[in-house]
C-alpha atoms as a PDB file:
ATOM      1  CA  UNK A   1      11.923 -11.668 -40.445  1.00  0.00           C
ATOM      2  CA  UNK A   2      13.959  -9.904 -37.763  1.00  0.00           C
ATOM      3  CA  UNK A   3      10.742  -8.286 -36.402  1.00  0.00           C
ATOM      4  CA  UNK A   4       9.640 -11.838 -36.289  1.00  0.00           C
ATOM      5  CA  UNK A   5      12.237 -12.844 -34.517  1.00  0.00           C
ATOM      6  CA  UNK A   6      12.299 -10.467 -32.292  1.00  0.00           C
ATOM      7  CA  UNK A   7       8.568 -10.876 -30.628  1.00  0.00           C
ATOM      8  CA  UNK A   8       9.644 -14.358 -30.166  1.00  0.00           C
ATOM      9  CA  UNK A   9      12.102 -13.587 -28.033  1.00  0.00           C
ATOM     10  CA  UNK A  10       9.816 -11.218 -26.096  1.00  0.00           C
ATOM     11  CA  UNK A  11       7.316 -13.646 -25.160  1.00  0.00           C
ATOM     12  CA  UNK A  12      10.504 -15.985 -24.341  1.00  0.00           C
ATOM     13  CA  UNK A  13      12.146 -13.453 -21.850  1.00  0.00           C
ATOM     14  CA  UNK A  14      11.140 -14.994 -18.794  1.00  0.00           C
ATOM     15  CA  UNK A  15      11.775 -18.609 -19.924  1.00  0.00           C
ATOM     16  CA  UNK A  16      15.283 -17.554 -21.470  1.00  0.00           C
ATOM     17  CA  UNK A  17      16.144 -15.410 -18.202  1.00  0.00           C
ATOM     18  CA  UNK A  18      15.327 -18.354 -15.899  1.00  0.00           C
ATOM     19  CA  UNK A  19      17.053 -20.948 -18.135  1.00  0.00           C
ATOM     20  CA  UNK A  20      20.504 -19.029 -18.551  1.00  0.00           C
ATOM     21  CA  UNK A  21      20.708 -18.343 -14.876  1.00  0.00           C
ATOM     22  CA  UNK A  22      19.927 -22.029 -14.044  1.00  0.00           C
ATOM     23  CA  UNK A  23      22.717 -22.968 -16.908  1.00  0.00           C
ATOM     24  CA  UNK A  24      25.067 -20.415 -14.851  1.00  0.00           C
ATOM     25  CA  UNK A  25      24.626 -22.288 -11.524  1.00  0.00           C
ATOM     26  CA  UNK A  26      25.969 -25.628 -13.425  1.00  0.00           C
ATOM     27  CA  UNK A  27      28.714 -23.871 -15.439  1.00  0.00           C
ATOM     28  CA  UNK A  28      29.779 -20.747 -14.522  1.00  0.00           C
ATOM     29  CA  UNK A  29      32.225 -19.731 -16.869  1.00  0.00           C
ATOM     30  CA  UNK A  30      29.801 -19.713 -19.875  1.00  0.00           C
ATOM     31  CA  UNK A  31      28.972 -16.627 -18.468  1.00  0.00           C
ATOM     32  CA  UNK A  32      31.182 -15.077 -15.730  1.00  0.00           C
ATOM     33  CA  UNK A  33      33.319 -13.546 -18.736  1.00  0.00           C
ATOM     34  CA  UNK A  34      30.955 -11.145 -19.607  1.00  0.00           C
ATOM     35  CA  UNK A  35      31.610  -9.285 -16.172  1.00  0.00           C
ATOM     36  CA  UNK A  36      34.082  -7.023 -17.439  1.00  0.00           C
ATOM     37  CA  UNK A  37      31.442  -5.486 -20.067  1.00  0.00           C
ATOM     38  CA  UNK A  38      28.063  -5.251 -18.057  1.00  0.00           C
ATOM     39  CA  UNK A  39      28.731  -1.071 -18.236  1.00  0.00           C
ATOM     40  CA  UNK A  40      29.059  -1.032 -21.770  1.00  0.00           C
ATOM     41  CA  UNK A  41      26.474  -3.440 -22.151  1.00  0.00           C
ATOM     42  CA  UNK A  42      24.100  -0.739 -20.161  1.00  0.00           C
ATOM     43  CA  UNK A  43      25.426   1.608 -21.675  1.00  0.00           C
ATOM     44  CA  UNK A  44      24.044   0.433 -25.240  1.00  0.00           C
ATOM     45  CA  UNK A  45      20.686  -0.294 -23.925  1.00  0.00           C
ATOM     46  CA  UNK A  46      20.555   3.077 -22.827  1.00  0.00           C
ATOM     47  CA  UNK A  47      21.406   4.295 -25.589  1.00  0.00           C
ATOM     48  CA  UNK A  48      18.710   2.544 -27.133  1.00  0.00           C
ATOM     49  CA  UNK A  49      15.778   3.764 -24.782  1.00  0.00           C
ATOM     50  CA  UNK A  50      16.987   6.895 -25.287  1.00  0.00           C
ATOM     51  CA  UNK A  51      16.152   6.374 -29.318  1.00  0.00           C
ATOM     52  CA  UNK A  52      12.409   5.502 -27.569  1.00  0.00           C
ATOM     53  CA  UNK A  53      11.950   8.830 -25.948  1.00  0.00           C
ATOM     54  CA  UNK A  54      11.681  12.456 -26.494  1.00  0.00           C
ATOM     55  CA  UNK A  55      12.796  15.540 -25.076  1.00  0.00           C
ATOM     56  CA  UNK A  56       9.073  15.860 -24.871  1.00  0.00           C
ATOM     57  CA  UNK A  57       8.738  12.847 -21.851  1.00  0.00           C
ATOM     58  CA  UNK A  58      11.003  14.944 -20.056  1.00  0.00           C
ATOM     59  CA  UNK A  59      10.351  18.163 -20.255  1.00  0.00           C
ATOM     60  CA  UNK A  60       6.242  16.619 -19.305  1.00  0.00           C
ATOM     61  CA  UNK A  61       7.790  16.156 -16.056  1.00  0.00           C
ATOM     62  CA  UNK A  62       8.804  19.325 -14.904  1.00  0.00           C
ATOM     63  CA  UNK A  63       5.605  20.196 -14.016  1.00  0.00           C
ATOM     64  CA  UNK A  64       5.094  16.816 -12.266  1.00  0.00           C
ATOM     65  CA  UNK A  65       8.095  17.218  -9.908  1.00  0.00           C
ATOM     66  CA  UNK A  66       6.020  15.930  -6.684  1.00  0.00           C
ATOM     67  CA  UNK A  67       5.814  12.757  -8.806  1.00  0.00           C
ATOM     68  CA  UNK A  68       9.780  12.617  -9.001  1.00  0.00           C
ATOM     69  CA  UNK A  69      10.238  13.789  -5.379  1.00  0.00           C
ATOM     70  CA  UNK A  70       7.608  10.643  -3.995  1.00  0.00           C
ATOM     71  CA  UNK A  71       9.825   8.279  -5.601  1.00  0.00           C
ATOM     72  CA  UNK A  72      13.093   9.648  -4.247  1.00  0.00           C
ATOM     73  CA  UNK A  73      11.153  10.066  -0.423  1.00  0.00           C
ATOM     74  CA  UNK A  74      10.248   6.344  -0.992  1.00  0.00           C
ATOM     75  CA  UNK A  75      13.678   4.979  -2.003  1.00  0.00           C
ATOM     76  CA  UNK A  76      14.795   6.301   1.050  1.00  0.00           C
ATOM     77  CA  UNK A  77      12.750   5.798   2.877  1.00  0.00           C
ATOM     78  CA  UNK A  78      11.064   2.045   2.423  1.00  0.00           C
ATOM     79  CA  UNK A  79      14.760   0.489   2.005  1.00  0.00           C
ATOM     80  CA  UNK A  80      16.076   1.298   4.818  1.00  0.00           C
ATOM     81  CA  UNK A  81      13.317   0.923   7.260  1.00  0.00           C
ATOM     82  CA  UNK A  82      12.546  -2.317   5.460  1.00  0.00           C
ATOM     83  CA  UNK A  83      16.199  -3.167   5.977  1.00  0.00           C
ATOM     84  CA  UNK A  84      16.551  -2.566   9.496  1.00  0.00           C
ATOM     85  CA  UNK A  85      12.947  -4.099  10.447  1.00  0.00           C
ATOM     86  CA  UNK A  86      14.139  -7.505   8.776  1.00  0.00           C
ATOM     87  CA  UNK A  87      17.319  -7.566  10.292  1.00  0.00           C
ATOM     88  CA  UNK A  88      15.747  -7.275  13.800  1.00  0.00           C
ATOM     89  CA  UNK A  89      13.349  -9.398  12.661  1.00  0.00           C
ATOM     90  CA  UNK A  90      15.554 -12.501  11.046  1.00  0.00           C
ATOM     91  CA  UNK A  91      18.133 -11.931  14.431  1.00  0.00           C
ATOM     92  CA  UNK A  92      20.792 -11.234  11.755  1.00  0.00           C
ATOM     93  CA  UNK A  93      24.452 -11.547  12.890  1.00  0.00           C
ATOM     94  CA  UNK A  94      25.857  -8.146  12.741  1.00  0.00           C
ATOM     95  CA  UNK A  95      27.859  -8.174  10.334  1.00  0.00           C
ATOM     96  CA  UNK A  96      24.828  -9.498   7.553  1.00  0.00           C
ATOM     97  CA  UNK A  97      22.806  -7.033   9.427  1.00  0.00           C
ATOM     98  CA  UNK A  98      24.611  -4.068   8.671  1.00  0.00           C
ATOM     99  CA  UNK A  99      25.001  -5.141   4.708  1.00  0.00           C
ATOM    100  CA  UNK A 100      21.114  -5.736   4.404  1.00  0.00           C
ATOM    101  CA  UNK A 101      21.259  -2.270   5.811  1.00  0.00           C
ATOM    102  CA  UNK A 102      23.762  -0.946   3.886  1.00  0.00           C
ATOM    103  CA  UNK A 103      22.318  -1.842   0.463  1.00  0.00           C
ATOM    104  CA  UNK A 104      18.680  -0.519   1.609  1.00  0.00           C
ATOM    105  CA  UNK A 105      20.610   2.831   1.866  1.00  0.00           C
ATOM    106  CA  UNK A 106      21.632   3.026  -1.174  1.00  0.00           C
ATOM    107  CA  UNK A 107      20.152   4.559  -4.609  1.00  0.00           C
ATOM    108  CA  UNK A 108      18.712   3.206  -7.584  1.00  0.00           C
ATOM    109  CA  UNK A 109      21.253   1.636 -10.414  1.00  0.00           C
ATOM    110  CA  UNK A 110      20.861   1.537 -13.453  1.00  0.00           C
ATOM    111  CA  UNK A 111      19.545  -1.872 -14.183  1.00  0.00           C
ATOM    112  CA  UNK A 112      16.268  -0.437 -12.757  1.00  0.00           C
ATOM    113  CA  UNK A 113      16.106   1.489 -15.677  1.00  0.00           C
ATOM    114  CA  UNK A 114      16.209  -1.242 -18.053  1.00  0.00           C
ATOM    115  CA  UNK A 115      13.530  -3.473 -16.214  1.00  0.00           C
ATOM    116  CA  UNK A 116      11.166  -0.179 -16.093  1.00  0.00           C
ATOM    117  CA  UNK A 117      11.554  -0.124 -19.725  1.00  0.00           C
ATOM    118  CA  UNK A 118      10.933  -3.836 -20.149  1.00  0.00           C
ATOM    119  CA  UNK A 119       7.778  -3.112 -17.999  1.00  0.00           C
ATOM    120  CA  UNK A 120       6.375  -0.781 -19.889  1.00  0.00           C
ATOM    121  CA  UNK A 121       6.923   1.637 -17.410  1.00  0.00           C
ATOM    122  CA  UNK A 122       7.518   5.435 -17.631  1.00  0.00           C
ATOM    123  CA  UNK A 123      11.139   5.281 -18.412  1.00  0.00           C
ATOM    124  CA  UNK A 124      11.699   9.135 -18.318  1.00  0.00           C
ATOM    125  CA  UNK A 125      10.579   9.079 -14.895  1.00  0.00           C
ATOM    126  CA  UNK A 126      12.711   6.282 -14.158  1.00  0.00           C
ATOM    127  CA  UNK A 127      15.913   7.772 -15.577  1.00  0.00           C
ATOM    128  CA  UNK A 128      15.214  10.934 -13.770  1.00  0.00           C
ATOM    129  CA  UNK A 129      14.362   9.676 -10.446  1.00  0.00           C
ATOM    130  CA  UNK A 130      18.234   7.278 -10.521  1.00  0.00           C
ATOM    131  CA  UNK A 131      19.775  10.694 -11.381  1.00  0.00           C
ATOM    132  CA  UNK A 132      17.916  12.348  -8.477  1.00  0.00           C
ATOM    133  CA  UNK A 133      18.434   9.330  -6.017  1.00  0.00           C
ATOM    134  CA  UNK A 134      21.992   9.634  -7.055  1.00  0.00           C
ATOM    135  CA  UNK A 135      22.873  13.035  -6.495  1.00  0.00           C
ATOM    136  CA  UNK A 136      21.302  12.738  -3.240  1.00  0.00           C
ATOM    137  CA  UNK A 137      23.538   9.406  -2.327  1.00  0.00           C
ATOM    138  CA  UNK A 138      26.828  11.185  -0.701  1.00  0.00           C
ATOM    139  CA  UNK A 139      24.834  13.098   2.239  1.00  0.00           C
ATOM    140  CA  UNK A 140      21.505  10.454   2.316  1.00  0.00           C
ATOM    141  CA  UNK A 141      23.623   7.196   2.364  1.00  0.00           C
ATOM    142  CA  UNK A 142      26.308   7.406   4.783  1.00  0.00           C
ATOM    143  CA  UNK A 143      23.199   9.551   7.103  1.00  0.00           C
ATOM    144  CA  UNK A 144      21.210   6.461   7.130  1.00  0.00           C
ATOM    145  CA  UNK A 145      23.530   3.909   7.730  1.00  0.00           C
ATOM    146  CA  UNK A 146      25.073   5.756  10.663  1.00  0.00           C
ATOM    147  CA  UNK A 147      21.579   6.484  11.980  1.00  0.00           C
ATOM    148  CA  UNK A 148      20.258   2.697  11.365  1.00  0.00           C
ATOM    149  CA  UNK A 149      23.505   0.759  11.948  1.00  0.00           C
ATOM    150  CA  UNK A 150      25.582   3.052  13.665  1.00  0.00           C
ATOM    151  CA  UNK A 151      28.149   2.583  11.975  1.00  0.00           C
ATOM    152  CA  UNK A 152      30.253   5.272   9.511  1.00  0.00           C
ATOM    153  CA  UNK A 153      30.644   5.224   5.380  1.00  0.00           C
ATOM    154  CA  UNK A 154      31.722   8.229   3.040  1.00  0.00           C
ATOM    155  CA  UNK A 155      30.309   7.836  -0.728  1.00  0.00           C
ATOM    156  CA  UNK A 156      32.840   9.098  -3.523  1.00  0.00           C
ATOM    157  CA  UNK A 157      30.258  11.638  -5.171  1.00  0.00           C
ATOM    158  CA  UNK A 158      32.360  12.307  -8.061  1.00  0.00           C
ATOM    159  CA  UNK A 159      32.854   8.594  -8.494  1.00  0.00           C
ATOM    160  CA  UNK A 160      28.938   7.832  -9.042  1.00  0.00           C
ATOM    161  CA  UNK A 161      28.311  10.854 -10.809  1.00  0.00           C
ATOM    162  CA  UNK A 162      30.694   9.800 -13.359  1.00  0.00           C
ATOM    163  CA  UNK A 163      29.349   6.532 -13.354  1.00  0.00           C
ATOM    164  CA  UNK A 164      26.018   7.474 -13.847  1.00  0.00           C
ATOM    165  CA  UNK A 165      26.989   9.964 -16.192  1.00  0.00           C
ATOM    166  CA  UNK A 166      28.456   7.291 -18.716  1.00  0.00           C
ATOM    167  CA  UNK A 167      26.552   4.509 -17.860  1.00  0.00           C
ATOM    168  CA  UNK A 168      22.470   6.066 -17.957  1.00  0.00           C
ATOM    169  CA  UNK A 169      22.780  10.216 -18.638  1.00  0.00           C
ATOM    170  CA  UNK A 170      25.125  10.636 -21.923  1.00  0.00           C
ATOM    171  CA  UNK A 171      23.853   7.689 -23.999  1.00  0.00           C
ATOM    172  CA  UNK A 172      20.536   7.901 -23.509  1.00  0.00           C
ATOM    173  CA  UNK A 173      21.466  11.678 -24.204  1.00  0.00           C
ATOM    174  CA  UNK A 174      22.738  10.778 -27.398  1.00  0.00           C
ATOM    175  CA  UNK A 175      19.858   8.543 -28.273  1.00  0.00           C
ATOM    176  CA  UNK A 176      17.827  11.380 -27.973  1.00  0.00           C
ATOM    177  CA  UNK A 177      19.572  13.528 -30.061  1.00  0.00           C
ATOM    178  CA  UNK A 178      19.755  10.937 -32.893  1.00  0.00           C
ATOM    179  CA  UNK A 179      15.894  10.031 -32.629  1.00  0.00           C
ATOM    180  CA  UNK A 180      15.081  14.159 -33.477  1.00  0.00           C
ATOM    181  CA  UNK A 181      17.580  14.072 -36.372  1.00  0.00           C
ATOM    182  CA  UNK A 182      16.572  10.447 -38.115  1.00  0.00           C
ATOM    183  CA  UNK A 183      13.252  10.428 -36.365  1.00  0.00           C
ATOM    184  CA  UNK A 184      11.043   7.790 -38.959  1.00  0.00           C
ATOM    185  CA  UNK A 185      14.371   5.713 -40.064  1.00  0.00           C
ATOM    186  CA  UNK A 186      14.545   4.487 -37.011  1.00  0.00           C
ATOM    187  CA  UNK A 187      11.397   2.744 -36.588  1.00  0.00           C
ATOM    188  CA  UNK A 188      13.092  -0.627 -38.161  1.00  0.00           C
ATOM    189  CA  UNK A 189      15.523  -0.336 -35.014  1.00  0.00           C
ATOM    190  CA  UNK A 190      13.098   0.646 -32.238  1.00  0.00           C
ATOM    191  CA  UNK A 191      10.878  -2.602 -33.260  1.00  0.00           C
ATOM    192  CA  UNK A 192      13.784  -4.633 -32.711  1.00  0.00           C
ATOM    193  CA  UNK A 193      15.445  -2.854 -29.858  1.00  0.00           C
ATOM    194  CA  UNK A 194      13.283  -4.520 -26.963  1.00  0.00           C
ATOM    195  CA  UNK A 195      14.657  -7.658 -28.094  1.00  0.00           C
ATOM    196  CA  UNK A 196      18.219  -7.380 -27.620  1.00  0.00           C
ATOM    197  CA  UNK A 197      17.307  -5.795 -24.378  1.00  0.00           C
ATOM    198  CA  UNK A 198      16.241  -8.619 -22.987  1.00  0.00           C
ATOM    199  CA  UNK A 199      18.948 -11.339 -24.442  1.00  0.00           C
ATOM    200  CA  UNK A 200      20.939  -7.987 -23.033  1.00  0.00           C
ATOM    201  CA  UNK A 201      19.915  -8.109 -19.602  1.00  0.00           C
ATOM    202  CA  UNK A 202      19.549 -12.117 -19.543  1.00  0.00           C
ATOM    203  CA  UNK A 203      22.918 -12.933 -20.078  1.00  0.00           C
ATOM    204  CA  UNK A 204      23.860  -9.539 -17.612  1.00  0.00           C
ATOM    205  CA  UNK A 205      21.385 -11.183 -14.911  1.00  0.00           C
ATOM    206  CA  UNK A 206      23.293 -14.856 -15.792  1.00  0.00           C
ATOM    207  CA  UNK A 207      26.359 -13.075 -15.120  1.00  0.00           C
ATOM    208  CA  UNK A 208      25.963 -12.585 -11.803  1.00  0.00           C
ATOM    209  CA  UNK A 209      24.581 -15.423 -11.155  1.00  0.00           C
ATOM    210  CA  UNK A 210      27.711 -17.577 -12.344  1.00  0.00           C
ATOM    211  CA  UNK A 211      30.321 -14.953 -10.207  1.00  0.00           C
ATOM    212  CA  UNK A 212      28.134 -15.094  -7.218  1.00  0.00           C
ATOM    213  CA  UNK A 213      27.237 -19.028  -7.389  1.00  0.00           C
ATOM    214  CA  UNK A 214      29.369 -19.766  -4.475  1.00  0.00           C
ATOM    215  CA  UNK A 215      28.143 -17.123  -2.140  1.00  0.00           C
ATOM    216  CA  UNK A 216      24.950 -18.042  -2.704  1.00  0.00           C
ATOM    217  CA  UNK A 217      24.976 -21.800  -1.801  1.00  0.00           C
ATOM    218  CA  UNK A 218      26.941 -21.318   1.145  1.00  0.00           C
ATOM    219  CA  UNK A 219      24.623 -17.874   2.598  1.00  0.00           C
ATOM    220  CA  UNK A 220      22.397 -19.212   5.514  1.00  0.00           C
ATOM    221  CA  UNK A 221      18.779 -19.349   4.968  1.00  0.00           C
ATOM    222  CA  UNK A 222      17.819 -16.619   7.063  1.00  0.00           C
ATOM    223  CA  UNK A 223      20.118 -13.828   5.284  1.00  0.00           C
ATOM    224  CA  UNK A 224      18.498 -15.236   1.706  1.00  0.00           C
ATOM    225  CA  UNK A 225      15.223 -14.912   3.110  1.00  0.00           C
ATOM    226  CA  UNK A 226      15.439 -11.324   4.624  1.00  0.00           C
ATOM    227  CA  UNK A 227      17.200  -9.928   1.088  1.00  0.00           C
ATOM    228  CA  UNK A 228      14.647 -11.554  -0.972  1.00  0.00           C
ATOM    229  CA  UNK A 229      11.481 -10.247   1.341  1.00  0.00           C
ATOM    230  CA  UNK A 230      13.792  -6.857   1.158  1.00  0.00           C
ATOM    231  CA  UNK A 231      13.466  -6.776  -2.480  1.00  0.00           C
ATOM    232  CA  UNK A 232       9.835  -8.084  -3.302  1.00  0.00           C
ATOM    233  CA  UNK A 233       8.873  -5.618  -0.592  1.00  0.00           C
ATOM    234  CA  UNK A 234      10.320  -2.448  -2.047  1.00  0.00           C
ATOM    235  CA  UNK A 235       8.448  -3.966  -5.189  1.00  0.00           C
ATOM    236  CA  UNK A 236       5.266  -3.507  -4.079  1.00  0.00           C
ATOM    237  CA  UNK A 237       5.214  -0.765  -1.501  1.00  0.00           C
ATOM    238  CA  UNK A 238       6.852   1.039  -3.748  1.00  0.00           C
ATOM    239  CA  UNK A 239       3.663   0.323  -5.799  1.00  0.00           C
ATOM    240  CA  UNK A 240       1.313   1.112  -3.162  1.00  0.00           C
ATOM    241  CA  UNK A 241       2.974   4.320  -2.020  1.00  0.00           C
ATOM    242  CA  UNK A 242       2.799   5.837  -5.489  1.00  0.00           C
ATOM    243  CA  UNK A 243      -1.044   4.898  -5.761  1.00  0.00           C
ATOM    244  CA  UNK A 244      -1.650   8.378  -3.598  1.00  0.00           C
ATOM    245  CA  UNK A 245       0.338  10.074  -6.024  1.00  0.00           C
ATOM    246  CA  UNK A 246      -0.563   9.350  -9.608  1.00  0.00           C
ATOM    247  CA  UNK A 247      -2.987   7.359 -11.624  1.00  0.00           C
ATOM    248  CA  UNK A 248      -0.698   6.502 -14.294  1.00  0.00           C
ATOM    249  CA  UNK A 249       0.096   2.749 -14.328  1.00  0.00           C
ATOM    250  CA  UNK A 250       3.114   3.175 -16.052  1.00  0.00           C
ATOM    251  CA  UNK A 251       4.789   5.692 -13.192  1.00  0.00           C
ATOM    252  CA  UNK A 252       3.550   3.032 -10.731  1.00  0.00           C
ATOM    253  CA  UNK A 253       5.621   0.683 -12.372  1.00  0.00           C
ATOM    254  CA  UNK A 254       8.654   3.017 -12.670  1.00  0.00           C
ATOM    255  CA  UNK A 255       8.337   4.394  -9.000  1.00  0.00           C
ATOM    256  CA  UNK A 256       7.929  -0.073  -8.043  1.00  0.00           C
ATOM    257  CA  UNK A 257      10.644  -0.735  -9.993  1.00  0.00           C
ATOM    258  CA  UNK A 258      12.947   2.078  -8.421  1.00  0.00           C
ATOM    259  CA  UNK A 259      12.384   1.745  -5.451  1.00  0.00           C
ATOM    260  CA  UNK A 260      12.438  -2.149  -5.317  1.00  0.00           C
ATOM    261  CA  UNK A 261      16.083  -2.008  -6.773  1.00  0.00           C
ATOM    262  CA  UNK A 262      18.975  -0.575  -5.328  1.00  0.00           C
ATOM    263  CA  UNK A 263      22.416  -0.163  -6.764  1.00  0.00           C
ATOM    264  CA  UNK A 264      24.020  -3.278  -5.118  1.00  0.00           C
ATOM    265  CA  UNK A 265      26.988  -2.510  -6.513  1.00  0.00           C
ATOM    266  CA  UNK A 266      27.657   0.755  -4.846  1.00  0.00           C
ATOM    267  CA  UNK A 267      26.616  -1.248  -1.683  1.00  0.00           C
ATOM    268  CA  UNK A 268      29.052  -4.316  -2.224  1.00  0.00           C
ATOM    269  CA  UNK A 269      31.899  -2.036  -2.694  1.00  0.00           C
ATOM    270  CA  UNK A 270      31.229   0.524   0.165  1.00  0.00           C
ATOM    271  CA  UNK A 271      31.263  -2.973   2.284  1.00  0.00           C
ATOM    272  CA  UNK A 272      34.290  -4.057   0.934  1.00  0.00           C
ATOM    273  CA  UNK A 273      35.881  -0.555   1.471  1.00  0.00           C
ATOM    274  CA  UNK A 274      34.671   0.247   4.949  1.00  0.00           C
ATOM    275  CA  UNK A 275      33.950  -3.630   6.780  1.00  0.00           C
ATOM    276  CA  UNK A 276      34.465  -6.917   5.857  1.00  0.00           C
ATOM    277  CA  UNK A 277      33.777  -9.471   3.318  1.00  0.00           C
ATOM    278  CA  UNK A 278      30.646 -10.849   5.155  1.00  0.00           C
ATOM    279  CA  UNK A 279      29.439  -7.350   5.090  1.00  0.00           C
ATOM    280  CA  UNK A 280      29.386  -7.717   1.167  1.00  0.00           C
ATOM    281  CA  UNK A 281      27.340 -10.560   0.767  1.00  0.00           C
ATOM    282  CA  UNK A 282      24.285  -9.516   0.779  1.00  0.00           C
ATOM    283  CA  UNK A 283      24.743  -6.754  -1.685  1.00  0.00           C
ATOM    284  CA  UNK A 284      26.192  -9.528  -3.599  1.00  0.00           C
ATOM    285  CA  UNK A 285      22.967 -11.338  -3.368  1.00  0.00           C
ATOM    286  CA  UNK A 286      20.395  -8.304  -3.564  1.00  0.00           C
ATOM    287  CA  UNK A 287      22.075  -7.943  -6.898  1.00  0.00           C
ATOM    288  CA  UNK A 288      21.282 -11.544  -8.059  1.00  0.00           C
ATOM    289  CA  UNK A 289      17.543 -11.229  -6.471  1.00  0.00           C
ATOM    290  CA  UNK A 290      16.602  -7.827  -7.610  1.00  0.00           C
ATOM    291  CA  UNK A 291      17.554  -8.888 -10.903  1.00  0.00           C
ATOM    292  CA  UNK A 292      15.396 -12.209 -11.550  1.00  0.00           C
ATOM    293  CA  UNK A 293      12.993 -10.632  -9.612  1.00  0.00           C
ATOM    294  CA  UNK A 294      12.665  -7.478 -11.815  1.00  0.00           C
ATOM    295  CA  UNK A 295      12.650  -9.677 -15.061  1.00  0.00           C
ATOM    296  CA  UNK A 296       9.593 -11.675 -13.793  1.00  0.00           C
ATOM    297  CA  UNK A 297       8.128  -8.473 -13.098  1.00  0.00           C
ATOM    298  CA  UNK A 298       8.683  -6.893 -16.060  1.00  0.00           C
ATOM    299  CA  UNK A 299       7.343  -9.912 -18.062  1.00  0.00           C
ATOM    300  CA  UNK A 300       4.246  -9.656 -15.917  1.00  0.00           C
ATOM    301  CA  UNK A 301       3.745  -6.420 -16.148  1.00  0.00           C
ATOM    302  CA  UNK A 302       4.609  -6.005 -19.782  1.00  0.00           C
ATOM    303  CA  UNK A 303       1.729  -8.674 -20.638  1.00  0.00           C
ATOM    304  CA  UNK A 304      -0.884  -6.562 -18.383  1.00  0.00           C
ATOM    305  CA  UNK A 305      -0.078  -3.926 -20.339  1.00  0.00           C
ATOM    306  CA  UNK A 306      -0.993  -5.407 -23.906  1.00  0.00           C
ATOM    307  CA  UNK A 307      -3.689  -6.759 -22.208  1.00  0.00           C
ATOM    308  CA  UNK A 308      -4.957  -3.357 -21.140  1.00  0.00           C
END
């Protein structure tokens, strides 16, 4: 029955994503309570694609490390060229300018690894390319945005590599470990898991819809437009740029996935810290994008997949 239950609700994702967010835009506070658990809330679903791997997926990419070092070249370099050309492009005001910018230069998060593993995607390669994107953040980050926007940002490396640590490395860790010691028993779980992923992730992506409901009906048209083609870009040239690379149509997907989505968060703050408030708007709103975006994605994706 709860098998049953739960392909239902994976050939609803899409419609349930779309729906909550709508609901969020109309009443906020259904949702904007669950802000305060979001990292936990990653943290369990990482947990639980760590019970859907092996040490085995990871140790397979050792000897595929140009794989893992295309994706980190093309996180950084497709977002924040992409960045920069639609700034120029859109004639944004300086201050939006420099946030478009400022999220480009920033890593993956986390939530790409829960889309690529909606997807279907390689989620080892996922998880290891945020930890690689991440470790390179404190000298990459503030590099580009000084050399793009002129302008100067220091990144708290301890700070993220905690973050990370928590949030994506130790559960999914632990998952691991607990797969090779129950291994069969936890079949029942694993068919269920993708599920509460995505009622997971839903009510995450609803979330920020309902804190950021203001900012987005007030942001001019041109700023939505340039972080929405910034995102759906990074989508698919990250796509296209892994082509070269690999035949496998689930690292395509991972690679897409992180290179198409950033961790916003990490962006909104460092504009917070270092400008102004209009500087953190579109990090606010990259957040809200990448997000629906990457669930309509995964959907998609996930259904070529079966069909395949």
């Amino acid at each position: 029955m709860l098998i049953s239950i739960a392909r239902r609700v994976e050939r609803a994702f899409l419609p349930l994503a779309v729906g909550l967010s709508a609901l969020a835009m109309v009443v906020p506070g259904l949702f904007t309570w669950i802000a305060p658990y979001i990292a936990p809330a990653l943290g369990v679903i990482m947990f639980g694609m760590g019970l859907s791997l092996t040490f085995e997926d990871f140790a397979r990419l050792v000897p595929r490390w140009k794989v893992v070092g295309v994706g980190a070249l093309l996180q950084f370099t497709v977002m924040p060229t992409l960045a920069w050309l639609l700034s120029r492009l859109f004639g944004l005001p300086p201050a939006a300018a420099l946030g478009v910018i400022l999220v480009g230069a920033c890593p993956g998060g986390t939530a790409s690894n829960v889309i690529t593993y909606l997807a279907g995607g390689n989620l080892a390669l996922s998880v290891t390319m945020t930890l690689v994107s991440t470790l390179a953040a404190p000298l990459v980050t503030p590099a580009l945005v000084a050399g793009l926007a002129g302008a100067r940002v220091q990144v708290d490396f301890w700070a993220m590599m905690a973050s990370v640590f928590w949030i994506v490395a130790f559960p999914v860790i632990d998952g691991l470990i607990l797969r090779r010691l129950l291994r069969r028993r936890l079949e029942p779980v694993l068919a269920v898991f993708p599920a509460v992923s995505m009622v997971t992730i839903a009510l995450v992506v609803a979330c920020v819809m309902g804190l950021n409901r203001d900012t987005v009906l007030a942001f001019p048209g041109t700023v939505i437009l340039a972080v929405t083609l910034h995102n759906l870009s990074g989508f698919a040239l990250g796509y296209a740029g892994a082509c070269p690379f690999t035949a496998s149509r689930a690292d395509r997907i991972a690679i897409a996935v992180e290179v198409g989505m950033q961790n916003s968060g990490l962006g909104v703050a460092l504009a917070k810290a270092y400008f102004t408030a209009q500087t953190a708007l579109p990090g606010a709103l990259f957040s809200l994008e990448q997000n629906l975006a990457g669930v309509t994605l995964a959907k998609w994706w996930r259904r070529g997949s079966a069909k395949a």
